[in-house]
Protein backbone atom coordinates (compact mmCIF):
# COMPACT_ATOMS: atom_id res chain seq x y z
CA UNK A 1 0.00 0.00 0.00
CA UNK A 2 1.39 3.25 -0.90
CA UNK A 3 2.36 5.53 1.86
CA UNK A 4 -0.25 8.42 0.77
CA UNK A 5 -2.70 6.11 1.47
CA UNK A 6 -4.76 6.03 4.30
CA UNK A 7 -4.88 2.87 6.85
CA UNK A 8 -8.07 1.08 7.15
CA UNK A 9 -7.19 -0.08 10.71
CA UNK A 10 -5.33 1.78 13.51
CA UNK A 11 -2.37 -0.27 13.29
CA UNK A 12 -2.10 0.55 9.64
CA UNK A 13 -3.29 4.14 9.80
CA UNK A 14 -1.62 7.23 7.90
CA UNK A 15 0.94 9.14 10.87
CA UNK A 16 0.88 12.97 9.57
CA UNK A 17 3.35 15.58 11.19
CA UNK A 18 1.46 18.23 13.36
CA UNK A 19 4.30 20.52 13.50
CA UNK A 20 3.14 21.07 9.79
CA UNK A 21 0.04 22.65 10.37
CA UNK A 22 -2.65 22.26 8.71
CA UNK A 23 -2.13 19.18 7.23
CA UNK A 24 -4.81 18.17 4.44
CA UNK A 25 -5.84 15.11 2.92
CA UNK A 26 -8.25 14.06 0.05
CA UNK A 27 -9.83 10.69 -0.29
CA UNK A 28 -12.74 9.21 -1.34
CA UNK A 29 -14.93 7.20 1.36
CA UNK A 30 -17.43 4.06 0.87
CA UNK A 31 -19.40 2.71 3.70
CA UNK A 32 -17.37 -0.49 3.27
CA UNK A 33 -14.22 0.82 4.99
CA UNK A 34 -13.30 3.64 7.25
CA UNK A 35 -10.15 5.53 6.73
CA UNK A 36 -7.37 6.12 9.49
CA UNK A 37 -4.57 8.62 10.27
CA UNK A 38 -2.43 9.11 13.53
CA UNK A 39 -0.49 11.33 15.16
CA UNK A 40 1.32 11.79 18.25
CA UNK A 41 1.73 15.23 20.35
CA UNK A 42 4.67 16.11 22.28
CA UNK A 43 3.00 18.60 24.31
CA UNK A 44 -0.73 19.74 25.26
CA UNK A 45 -2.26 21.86 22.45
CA UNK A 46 -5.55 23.21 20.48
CA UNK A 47 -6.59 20.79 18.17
CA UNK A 48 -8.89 21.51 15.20
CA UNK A 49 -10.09 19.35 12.30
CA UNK A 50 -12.61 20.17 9.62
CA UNK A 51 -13.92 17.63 7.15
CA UNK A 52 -15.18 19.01 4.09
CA UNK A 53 -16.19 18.90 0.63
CA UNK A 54 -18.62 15.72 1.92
CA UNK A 55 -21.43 15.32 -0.67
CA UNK A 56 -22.85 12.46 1.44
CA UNK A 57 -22.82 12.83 5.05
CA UNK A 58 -18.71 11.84 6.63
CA UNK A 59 -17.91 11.62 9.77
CA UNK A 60 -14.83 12.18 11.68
CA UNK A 61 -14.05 10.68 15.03
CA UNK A 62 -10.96 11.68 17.50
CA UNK A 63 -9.78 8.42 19.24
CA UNK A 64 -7.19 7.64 21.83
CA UNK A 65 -6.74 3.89 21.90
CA UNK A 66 -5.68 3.97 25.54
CA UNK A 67 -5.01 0.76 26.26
CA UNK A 68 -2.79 0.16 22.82
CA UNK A 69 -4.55 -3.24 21.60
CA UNK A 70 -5.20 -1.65 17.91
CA UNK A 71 -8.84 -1.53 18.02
CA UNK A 72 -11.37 1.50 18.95
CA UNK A 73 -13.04 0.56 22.51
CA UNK A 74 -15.70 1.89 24.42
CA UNK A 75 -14.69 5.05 25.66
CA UNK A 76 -11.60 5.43 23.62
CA UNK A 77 -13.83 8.00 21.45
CA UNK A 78 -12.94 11.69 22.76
CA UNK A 79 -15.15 13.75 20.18
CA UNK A 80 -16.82 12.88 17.14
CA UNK A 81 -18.52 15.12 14.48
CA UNK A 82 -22.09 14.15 14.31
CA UNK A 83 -24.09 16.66 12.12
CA UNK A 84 -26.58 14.56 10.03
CA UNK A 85 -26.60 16.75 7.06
CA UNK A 86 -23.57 17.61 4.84
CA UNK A 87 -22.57 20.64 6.75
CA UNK A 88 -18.85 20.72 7.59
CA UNK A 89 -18.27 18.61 10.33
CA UNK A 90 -15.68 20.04 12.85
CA UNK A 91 -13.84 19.31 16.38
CA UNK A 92 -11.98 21.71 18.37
CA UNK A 93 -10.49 20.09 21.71
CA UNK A 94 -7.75 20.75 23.81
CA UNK A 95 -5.50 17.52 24.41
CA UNK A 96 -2.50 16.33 26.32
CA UNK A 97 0.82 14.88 24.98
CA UNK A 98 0.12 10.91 23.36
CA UNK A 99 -0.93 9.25 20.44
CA UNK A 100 -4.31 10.22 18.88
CA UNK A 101 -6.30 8.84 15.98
CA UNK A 102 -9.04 9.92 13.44
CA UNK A 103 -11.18 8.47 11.80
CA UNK A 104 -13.06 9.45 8.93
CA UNK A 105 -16.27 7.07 7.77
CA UNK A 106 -19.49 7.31 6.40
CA UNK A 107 -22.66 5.80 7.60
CA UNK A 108 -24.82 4.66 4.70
CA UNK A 109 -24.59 2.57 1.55
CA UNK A 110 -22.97 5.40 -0.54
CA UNK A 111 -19.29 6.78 -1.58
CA UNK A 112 -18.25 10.41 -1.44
CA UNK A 113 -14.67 12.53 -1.92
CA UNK A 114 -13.63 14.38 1.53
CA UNK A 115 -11.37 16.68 2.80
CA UNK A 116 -9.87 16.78 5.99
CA UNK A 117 -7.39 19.18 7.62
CA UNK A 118 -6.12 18.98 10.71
CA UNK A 119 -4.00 21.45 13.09
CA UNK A 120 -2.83 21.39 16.19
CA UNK A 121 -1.22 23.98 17.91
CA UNK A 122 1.09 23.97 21.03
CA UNK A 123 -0.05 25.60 24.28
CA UNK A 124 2.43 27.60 26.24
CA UNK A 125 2.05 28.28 29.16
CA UNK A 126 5.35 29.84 30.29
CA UNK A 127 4.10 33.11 32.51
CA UNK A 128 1.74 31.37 34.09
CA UNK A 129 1.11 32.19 37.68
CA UNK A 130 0.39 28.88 40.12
């Protein structure tokens, strides 16, 4: 499988660079596979990903598989984007340093083009007063 292409499984998912922010992707989606991408923060920081261009309803989910067995668990979901029209679907959190998943699927019988950007943004807090 070529590099550019997304993993259909956390262990085999796409790792992206957030120090390059924003970091886009295009791909097109059927309802028989999600796609995957990681990436790992050093640091706390704002996160924000928008998914866009969806003719047919996407979704993105933010995942931290916390106990590292390569599969999405109950409660490893942190935020997902669950409009149920084709707005833009969007997530803004705030996360601590680890390794962080998304993944980007569609619901229903039907195959659409996306694209996804994602940013994150380190927080510093040097000056802060305790």
């Amino acid at each position: 499988m070529s590099e550019t292409v997304p993993g259909r499984f956390l262990e085999t998912a796409k790792n992206f660079n957030t120090g390059i922010s924003p970091q886009i992707f295009s791909d097109t989606l059927s309802s028989s596979h999600s796609n995957f991408y990681s990436f790992t923060l050093k640091g706390r920081s704002s996160f924000d990903l928008a998914l866009e261009d969806s003719s047919k309803n996407a979704h993105a989910d933010l995942i931290q598989d916390a106990n590292g067995n390569g599969v999405v668990d109950d409660g490893e979901v942190i935020n997902g984007s669950i409009f149920s029209s084709t707005n833009a679907e969007s997530i803004s959190k705030t996360l601590d340093a680890g390794s962080y998943y998304i993944q980007v699927y569609i619901d229903e019988s039907l195959e659409t083009n996306y694209k996804l950007a994602v940013s994150a943004t380190p927080i510093d807090n040097a000056g802060d007063f305790f």
